[in-house]
PDB file of N, CA and C in Angstrom:
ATOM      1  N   UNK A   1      43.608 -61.477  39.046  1.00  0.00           N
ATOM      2  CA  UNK A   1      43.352 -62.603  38.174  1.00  0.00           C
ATOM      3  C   UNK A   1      44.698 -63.214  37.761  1.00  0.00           C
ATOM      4  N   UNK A   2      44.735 -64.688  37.809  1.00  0.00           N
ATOM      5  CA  UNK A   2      46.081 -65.224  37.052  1.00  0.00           C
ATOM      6  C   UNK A   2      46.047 -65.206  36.098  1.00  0.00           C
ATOM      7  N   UNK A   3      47.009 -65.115  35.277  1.00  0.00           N
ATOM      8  CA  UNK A   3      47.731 -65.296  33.946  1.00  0.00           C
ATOM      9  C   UNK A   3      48.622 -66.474  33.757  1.00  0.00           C
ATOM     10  N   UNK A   4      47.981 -67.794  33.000  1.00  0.00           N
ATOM     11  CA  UNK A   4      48.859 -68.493  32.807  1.00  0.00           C
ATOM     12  C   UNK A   4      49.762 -68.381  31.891  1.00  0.00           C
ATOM     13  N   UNK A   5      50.850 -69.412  31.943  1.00  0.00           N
ATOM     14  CA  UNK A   5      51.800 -69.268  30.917  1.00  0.00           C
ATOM     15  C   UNK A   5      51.495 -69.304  29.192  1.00  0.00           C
ATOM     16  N   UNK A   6      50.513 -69.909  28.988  1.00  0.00           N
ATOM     17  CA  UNK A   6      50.003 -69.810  27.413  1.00  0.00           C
ATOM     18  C   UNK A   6      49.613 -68.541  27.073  1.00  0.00           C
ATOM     19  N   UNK A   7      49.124 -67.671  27.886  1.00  0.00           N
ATOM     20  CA  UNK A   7      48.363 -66.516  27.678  1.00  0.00           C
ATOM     21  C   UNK A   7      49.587 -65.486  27.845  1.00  0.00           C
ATOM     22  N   UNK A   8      50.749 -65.509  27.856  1.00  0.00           N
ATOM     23  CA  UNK A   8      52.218 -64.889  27.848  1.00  0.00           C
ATOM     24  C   UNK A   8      52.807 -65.384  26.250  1.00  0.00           C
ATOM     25  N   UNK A   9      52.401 -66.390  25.862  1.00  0.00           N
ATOM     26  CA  UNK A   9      52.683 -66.917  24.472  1.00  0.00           C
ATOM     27  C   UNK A   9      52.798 -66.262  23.071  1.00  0.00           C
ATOM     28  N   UNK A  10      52.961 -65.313  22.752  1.00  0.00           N
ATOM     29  CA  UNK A  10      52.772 -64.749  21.487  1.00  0.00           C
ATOM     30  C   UNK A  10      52.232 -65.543  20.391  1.00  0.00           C
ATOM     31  N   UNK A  11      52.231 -66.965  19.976  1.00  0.00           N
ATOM     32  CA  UNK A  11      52.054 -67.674  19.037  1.00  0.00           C
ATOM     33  C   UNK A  11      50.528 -67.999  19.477  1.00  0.00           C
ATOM     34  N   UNK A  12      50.119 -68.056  20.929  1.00  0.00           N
ATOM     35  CA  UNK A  12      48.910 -68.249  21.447  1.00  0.00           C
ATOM     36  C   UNK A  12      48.365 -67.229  21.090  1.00  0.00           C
ATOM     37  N   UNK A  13      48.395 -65.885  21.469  1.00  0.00           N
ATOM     38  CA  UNK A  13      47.893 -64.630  21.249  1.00  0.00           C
ATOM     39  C   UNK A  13      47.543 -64.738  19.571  1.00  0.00           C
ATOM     40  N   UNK A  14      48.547 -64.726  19.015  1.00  0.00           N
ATOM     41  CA  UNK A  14      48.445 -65.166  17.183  1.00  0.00           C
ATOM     42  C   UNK A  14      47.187 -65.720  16.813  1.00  0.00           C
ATOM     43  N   UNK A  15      47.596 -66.792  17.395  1.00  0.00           N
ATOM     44  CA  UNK A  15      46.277 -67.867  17.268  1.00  0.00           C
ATOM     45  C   UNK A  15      44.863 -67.859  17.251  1.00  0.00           C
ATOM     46  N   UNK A  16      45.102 -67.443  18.462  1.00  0.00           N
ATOM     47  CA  UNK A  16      43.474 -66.637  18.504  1.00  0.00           C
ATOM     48  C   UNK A  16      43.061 -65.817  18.103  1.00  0.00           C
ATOM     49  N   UNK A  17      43.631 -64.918  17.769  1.00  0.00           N
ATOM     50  CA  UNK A  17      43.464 -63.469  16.961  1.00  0.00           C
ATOM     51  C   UNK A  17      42.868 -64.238  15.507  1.00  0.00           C
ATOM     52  N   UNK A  18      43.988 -64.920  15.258  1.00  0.00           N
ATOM     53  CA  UNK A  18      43.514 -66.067  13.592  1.00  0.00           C
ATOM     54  C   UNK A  18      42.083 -66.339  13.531  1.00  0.00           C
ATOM     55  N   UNK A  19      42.085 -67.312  14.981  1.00  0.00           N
ATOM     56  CA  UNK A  19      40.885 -68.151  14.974  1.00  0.00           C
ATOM     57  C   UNK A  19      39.623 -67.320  15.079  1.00  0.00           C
ATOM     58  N   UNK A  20      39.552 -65.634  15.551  1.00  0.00           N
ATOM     59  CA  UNK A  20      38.576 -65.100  14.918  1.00  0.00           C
ATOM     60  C   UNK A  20      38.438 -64.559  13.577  1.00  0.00           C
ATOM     61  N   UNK A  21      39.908 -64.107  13.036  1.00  0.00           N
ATOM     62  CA  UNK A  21      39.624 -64.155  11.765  1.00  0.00           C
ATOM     63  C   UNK A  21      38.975 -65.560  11.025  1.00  0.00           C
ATOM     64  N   UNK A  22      39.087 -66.305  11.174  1.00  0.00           N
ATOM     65  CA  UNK A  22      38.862 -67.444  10.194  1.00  0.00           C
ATOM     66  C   UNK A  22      37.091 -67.515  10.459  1.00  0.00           C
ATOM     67  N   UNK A  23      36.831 -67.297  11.496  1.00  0.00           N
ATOM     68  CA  UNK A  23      35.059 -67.364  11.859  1.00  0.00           C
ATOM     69  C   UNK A  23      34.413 -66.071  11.138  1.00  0.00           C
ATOM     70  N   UNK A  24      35.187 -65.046  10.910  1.00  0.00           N
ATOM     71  CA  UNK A  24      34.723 -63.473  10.365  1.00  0.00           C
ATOM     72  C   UNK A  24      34.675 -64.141   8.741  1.00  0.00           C
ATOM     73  N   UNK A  25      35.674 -65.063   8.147  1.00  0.00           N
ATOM     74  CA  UNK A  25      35.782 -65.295   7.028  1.00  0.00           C
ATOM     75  C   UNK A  25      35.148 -65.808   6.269  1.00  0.00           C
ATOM     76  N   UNK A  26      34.885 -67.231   7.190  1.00  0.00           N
ATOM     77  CA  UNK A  26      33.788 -68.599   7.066  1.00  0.00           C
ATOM     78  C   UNK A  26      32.468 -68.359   7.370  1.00  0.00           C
ATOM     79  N   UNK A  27      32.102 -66.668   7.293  1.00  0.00           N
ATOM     80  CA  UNK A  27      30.352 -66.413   7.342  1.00  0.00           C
ATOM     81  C   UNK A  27      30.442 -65.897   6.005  1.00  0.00           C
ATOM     82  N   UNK A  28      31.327 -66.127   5.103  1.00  0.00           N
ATOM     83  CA  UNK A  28      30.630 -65.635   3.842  1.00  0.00           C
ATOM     84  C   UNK A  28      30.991 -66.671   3.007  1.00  0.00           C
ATOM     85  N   UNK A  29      31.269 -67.982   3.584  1.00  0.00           N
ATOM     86  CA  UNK A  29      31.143 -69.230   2.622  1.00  0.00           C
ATOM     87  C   UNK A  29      29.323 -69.482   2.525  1.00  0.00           C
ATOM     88  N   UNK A  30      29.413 -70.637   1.311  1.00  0.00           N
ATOM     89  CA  UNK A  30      28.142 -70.913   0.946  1.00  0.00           C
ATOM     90  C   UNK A  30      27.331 -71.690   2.193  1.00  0.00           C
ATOM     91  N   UNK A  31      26.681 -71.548   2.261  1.00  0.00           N
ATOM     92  CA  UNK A  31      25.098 -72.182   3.357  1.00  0.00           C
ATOM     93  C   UNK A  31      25.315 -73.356   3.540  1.00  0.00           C
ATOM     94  N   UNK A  32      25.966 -74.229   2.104  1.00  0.00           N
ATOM     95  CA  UNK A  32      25.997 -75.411   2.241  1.00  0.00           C
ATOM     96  C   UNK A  32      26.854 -76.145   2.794  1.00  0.00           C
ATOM     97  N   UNK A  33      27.834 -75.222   2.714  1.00  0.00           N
ATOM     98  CA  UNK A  33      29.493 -75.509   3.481  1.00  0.00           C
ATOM     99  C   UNK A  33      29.486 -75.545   5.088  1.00  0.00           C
ATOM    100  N   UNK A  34      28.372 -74.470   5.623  1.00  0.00           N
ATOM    101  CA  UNK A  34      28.155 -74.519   7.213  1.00  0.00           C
ATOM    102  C   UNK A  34      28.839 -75.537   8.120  1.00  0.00           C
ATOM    103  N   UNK A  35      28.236 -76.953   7.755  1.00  0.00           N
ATOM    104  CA  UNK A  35      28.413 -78.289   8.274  1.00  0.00           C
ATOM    105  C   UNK A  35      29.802 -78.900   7.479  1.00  0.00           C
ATOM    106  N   UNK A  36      30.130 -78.397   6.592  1.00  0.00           N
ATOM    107  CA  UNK A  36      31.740 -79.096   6.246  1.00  0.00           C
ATOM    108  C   UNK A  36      33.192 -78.151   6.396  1.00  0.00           C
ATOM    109  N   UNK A  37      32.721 -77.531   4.952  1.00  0.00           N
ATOM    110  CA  UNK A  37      34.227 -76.828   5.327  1.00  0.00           C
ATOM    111  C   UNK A  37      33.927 -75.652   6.196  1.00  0.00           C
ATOM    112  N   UNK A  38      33.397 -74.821   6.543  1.00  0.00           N
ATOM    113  CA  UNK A  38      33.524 -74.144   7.520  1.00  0.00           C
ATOM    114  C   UNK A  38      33.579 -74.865   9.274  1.00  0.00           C
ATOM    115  N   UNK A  39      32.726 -75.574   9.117  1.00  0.00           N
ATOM    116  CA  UNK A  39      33.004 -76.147  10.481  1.00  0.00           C
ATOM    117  C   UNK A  39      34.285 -76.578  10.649  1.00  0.00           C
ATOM    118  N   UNK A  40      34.720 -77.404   9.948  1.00  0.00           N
ATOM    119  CA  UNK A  40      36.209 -77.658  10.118  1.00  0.00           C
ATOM    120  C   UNK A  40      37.157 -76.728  10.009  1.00  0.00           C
ATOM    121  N   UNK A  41      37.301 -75.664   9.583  1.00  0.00           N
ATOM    122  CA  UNK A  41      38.067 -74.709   9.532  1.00  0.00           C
ATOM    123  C   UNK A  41      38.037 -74.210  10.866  1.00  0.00           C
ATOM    124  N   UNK A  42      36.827 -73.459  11.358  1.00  0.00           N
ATOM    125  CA  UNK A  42      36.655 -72.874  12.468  1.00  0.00           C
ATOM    126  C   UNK A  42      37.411 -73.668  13.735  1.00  0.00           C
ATOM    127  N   UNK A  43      36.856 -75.487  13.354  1.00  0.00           N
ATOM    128  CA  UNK A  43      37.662 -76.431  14.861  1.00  0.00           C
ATOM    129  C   UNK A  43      39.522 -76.057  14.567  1.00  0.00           C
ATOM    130  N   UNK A  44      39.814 -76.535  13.530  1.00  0.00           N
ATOM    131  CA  UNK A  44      41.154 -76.067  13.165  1.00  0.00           C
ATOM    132  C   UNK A  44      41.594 -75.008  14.180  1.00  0.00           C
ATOM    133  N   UNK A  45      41.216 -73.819  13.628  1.00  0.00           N
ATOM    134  CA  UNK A  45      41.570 -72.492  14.091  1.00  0.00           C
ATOM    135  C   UNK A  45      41.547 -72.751  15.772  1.00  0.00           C
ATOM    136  N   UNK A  46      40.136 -73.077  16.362  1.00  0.00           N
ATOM    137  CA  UNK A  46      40.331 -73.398  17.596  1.00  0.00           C
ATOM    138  C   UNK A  46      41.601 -74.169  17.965  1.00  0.00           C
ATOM    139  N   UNK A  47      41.863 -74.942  17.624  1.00  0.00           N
ATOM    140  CA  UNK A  47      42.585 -76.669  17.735  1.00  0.00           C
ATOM    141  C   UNK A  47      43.941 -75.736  18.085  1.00  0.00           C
ATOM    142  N   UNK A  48      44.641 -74.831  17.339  1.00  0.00           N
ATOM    143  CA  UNK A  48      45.676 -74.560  17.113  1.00  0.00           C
ATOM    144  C   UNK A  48      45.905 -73.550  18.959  1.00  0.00           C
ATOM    145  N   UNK A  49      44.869 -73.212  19.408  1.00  0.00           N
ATOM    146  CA  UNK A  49      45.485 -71.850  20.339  1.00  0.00           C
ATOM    147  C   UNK A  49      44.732 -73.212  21.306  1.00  0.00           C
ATOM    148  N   UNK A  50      44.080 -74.108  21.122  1.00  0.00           N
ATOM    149  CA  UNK A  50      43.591 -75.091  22.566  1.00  0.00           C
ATOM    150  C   UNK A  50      44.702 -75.951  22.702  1.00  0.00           C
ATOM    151  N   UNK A  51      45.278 -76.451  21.627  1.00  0.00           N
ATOM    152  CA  UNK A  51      46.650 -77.638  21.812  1.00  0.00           C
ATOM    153  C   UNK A  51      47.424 -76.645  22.670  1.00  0.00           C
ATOM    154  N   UNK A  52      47.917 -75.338  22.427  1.00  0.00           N
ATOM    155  CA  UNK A  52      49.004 -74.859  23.274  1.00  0.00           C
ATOM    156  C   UNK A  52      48.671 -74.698  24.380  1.00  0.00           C
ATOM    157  N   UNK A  53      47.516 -74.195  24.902  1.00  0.00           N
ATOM    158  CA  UNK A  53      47.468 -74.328  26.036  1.00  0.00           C
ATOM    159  C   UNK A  53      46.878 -75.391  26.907  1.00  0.00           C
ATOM    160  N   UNK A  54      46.651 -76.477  26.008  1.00  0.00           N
ATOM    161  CA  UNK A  54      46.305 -77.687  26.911  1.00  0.00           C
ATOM    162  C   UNK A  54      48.059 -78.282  27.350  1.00  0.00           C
ATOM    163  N   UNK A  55      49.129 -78.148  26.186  1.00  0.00           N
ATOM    164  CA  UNK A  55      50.005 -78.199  26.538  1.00  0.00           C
ATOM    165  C   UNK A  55      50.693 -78.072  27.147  1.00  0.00           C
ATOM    166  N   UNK A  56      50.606 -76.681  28.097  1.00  0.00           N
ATOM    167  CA  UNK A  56      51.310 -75.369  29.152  1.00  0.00           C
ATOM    168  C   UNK A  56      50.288 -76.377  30.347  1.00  0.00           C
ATOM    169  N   UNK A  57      50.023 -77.337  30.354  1.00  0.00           N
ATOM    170  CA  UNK A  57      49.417 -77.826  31.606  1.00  0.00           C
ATOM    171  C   UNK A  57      50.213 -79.315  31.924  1.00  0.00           C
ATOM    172  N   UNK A  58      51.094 -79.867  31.003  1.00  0.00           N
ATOM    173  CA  UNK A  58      51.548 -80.694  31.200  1.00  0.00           C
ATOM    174  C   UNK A  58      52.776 -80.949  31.931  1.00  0.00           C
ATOM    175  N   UNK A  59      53.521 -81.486  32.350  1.00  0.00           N
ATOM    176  CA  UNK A  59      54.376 -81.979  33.768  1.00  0.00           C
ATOM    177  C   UNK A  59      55.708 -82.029  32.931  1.00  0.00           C
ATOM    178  N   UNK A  60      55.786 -82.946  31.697  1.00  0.00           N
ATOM    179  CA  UNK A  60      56.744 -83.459  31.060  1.00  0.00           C
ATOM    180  C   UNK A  60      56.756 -82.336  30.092  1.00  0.00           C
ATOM    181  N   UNK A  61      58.409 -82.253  29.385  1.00  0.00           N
ATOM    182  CA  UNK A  61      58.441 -81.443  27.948  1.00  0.00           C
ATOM    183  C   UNK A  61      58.186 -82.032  27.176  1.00  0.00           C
ATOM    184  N   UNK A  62      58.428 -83.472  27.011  1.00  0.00           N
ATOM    185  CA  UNK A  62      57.970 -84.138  26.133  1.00  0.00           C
ATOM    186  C   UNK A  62      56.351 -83.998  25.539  1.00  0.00           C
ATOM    187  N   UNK A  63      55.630 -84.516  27.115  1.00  0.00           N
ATOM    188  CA  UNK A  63      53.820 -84.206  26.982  1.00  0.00           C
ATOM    189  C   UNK A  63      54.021 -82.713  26.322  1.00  0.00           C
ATOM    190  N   UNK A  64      54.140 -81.337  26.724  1.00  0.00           N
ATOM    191  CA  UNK A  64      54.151 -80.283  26.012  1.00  0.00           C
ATOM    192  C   UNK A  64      54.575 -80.203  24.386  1.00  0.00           C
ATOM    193  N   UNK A  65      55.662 -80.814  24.205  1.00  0.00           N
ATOM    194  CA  UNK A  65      55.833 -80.730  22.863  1.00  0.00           C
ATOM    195  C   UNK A  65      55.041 -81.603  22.160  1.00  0.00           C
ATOM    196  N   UNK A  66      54.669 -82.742  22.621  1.00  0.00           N
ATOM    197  CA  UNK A  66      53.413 -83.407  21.437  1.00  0.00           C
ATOM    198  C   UNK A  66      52.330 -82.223  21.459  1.00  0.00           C
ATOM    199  N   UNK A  67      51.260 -81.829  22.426  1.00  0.00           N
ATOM    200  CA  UNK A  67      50.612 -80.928  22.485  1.00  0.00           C
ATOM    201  C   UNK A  67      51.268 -80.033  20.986  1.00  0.00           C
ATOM    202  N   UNK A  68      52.090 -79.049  21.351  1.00  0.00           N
ATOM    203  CA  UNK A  68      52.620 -78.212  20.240  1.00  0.00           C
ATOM    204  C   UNK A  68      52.739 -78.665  18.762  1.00  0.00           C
ATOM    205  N   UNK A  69      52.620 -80.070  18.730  1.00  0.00           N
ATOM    206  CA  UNK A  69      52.971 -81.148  17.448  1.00  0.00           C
ATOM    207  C   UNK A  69      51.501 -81.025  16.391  1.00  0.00           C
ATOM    208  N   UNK A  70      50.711 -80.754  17.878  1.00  0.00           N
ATOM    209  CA  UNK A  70      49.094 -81.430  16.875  1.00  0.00           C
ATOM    210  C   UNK A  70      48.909 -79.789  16.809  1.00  0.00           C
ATOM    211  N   UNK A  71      48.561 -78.536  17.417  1.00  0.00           N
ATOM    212  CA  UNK A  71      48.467 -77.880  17.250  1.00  0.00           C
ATOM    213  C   UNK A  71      49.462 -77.407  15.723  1.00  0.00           C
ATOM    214  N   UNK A  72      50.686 -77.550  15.165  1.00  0.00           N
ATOM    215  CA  UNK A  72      51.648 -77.497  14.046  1.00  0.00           C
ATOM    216  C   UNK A  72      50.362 -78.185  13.052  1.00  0.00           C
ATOM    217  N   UNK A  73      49.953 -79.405  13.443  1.00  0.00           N
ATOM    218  CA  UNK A  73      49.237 -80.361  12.309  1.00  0.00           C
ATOM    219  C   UNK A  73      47.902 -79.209  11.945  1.00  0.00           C
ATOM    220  N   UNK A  74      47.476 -78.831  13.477  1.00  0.00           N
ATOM    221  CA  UNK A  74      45.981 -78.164  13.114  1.00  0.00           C
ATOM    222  C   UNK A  74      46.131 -77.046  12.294  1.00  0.00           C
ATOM    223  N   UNK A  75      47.316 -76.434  12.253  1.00  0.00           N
ATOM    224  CA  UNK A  75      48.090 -74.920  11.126  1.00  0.00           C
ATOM    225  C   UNK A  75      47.960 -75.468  10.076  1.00  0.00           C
ATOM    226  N   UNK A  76      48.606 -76.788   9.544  1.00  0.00           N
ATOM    227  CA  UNK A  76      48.771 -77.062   8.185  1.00  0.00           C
ATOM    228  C   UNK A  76      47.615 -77.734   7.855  1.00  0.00           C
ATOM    229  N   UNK A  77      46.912 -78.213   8.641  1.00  0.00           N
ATOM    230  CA  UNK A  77      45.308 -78.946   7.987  1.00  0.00           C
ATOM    231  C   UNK A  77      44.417 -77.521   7.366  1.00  0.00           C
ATOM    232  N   UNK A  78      44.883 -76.547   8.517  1.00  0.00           N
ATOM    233  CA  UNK A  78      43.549 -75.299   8.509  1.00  0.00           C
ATOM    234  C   UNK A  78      44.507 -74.507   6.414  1.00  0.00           C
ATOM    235  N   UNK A  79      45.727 -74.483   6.570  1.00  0.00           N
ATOM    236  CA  UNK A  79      46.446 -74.195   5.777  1.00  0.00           C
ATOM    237  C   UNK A  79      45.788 -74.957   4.441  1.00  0.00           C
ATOM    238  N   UNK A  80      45.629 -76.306   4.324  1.00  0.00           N
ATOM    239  CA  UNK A  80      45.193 -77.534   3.482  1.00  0.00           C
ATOM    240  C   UNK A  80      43.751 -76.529   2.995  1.00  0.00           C
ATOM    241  N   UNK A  81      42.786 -76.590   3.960  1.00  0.00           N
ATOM    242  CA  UNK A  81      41.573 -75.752   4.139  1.00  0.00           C
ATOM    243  C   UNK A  81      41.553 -74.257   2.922  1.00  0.00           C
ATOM    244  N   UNK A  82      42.013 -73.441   3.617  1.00  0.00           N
ATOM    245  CA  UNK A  82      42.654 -71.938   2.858  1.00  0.00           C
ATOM    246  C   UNK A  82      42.621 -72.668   1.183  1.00  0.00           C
ATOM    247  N   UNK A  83      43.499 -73.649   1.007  1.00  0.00           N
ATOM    248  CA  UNK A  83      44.194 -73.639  -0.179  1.00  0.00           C
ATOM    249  C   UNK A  83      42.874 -74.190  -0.976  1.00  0.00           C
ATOM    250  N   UNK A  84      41.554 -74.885  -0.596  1.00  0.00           N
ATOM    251  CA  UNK A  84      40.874 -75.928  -1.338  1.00  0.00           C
ATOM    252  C   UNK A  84      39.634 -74.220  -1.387  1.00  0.00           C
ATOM    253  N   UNK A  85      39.423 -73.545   0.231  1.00  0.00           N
ATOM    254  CA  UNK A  85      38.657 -72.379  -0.569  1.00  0.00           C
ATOM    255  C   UNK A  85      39.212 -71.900  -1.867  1.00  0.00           C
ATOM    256  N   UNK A  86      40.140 -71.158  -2.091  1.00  0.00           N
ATOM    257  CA  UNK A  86      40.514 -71.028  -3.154  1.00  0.00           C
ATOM    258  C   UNK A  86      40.499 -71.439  -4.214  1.00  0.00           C
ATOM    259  N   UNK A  87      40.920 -72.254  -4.373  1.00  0.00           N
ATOM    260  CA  UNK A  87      40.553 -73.409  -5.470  1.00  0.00           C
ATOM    261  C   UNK A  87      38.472 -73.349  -5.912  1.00  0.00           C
ATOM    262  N   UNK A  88      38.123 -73.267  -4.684  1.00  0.00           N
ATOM    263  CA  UNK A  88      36.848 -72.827  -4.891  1.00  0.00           C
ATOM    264  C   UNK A  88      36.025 -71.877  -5.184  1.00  0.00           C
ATOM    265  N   UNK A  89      36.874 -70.643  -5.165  1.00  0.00           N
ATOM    266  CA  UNK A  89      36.540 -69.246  -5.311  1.00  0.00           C
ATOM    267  C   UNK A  89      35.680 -68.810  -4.093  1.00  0.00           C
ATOM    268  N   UNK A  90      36.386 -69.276  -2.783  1.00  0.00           N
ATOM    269  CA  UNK A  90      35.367 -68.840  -1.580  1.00  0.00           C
ATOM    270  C   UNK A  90      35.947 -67.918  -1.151  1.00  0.00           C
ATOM    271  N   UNK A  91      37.199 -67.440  -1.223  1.00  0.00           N
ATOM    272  CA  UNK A  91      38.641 -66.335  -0.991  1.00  0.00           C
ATOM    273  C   UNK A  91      38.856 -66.447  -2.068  1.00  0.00           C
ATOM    274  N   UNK A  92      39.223 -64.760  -2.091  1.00  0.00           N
ATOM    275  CA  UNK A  92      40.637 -64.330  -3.327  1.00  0.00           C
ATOM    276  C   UNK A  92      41.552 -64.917  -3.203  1.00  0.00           C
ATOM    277  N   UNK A  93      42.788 -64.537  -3.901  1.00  0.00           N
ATOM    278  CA  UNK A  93      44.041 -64.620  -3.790  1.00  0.00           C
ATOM    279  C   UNK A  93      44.912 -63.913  -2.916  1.00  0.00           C
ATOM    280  N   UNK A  94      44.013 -62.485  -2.741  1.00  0.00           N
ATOM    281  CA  UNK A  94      44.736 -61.987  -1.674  1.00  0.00           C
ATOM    282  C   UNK A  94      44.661 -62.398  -0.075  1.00  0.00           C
ATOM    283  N   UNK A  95      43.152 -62.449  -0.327  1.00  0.00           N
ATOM    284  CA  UNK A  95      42.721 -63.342   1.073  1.00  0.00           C
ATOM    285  C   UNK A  95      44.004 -64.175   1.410  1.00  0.00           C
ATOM    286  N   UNK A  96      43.827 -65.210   0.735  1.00  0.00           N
ATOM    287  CA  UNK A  96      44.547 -66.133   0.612  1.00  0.00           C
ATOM    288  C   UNK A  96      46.004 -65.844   1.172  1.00  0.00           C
ATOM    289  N   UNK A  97      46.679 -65.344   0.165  1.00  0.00           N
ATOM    290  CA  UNK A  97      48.163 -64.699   0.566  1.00  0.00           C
ATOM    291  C   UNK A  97      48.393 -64.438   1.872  1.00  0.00           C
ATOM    292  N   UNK A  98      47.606 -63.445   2.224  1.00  0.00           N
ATOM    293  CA  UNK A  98      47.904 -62.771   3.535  1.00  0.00           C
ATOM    294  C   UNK A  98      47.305 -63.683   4.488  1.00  0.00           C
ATOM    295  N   UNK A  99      46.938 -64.513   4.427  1.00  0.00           N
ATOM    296  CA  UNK A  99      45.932 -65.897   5.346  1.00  0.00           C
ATOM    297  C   UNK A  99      47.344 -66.505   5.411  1.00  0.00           C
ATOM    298  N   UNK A 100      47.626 -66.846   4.310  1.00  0.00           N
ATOM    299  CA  UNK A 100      49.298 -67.746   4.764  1.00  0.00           C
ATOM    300  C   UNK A 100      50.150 -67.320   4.933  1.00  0.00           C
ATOM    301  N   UNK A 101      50.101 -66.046   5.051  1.00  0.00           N
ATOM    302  CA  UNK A 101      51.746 -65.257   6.016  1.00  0.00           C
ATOM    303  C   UNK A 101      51.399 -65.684   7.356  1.00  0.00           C
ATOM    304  N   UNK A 102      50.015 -65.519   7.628  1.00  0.00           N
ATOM    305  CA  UNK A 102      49.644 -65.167   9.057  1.00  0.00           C
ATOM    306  C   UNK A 102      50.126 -66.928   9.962  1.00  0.00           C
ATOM    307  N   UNK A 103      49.474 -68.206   8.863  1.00  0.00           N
ATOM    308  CA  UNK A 103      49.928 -69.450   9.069  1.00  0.00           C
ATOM    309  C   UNK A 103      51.234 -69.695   9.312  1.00  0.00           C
ATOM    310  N   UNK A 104      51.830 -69.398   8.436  1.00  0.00           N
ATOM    311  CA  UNK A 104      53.667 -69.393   8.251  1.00  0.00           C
ATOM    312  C   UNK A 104      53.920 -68.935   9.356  1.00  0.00           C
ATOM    313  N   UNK A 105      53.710 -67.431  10.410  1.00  0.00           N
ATOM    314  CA  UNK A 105      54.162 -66.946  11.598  1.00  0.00           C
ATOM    315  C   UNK A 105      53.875 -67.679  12.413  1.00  0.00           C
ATOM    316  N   UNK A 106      52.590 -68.508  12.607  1.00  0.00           N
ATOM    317  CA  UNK A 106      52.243 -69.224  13.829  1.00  0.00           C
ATOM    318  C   UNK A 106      53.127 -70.580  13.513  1.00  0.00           C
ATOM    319  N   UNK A 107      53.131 -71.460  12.519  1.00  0.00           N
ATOM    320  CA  UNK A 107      54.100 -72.738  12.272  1.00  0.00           C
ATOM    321  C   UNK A 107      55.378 -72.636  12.745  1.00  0.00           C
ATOM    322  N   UNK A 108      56.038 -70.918  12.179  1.00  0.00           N
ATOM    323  CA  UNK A 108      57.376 -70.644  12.213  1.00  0.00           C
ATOM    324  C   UNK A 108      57.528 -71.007  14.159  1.00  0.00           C
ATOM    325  N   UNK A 109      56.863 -70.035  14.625  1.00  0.00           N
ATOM    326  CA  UNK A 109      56.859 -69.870  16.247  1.00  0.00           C
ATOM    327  C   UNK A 109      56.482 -71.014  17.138  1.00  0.00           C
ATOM    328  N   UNK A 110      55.257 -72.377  16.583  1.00  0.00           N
ATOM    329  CA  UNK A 110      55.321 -73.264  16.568  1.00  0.00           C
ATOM    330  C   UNK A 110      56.384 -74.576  17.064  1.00  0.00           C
ATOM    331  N   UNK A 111      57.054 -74.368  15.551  1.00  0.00           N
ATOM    332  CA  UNK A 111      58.114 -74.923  15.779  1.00  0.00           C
ATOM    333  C   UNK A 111      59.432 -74.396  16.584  1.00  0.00           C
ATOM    334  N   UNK A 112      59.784 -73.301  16.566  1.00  0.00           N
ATOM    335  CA  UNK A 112      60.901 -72.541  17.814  1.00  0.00           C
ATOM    336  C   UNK A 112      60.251 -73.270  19.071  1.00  0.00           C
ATOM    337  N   UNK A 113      58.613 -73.409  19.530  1.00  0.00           N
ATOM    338  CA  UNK A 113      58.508 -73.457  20.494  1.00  0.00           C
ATOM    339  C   UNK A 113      59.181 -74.867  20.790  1.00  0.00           C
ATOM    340  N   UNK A 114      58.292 -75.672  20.261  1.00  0.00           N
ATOM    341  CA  UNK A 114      58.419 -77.269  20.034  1.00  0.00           C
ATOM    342  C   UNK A 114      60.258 -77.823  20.165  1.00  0.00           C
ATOM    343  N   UNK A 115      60.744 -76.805  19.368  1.00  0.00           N
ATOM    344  CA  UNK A 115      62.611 -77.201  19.853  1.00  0.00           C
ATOM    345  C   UNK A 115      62.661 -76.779  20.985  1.00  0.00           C
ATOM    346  N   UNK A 116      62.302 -76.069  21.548  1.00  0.00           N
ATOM    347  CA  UNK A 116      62.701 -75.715  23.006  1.00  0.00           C
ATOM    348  C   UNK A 116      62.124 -76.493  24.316  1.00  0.00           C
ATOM    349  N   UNK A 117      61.059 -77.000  23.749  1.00  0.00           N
ATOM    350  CA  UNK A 117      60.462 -77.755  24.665  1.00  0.00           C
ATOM    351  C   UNK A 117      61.079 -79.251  24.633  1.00  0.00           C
ATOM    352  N   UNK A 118      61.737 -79.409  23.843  1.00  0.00           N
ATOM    353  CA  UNK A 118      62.619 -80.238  23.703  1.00  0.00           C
ATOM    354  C   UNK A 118      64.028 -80.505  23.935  1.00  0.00           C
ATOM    355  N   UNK A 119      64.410 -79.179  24.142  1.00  0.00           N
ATOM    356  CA  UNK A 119      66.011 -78.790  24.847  1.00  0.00           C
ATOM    357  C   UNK A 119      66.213 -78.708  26.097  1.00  0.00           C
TER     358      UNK A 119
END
């Protein structure tokens, strides 16, 4: 079987690992949230490990680093997300906390990638 280059990615690997946490998380929001904030959270989470590797398919570094750009946006929207559960009492604080270390590692690696794809 091949192995593409996204799937060698550590920040990809991250990602997805996230993006099932965030679906394990968003089954114990309210019923009513189903269709808002959980759905959007869940695309988020997706958004972030599909931009990179829709990216790892592109010709140009440039095309790759936009890819990597929106995936950065889909971290800090899903990040935006985290912060308004809270605010809602849908997560703790700890939730929370340790939800945005995990964000911060993928942004941090994110962006390393994004300069390089640019160098």
């Amino acid at each position: 079987m091949k192995i593409y280059s996204f799937e060698k990615l550590i920040v990809w690997q991250k990602s997805i690992d996230f993006s099932t946490e965030v679906d394990k998380i968003t089954r114990n929001y309210p019923k009513e949230e189903l269709f808002g904030m959980v759905s959007q959270m869940r695309r988020c989470a997706v958004s972030i490990s599909s931009n990179i590797a829709e990216g790892s398919g592109r010709q140009s570094s440039k095309d790759k680093a936009r890819f990597t750009e929106i995936a950065y946006g889909s971290a800090l929207e899903l990040l935006n997300q985290f912060i308004i559960s809270l605010k809602l009492d849908y997560i703790t604080e700890d939730l929370y906390q340790e939800r945005r270390k995990i964000l911060e590692e993928i942004t941090f690696m994110l962006d390393k990638l994004h300069k390089s794809q640019l160098n």
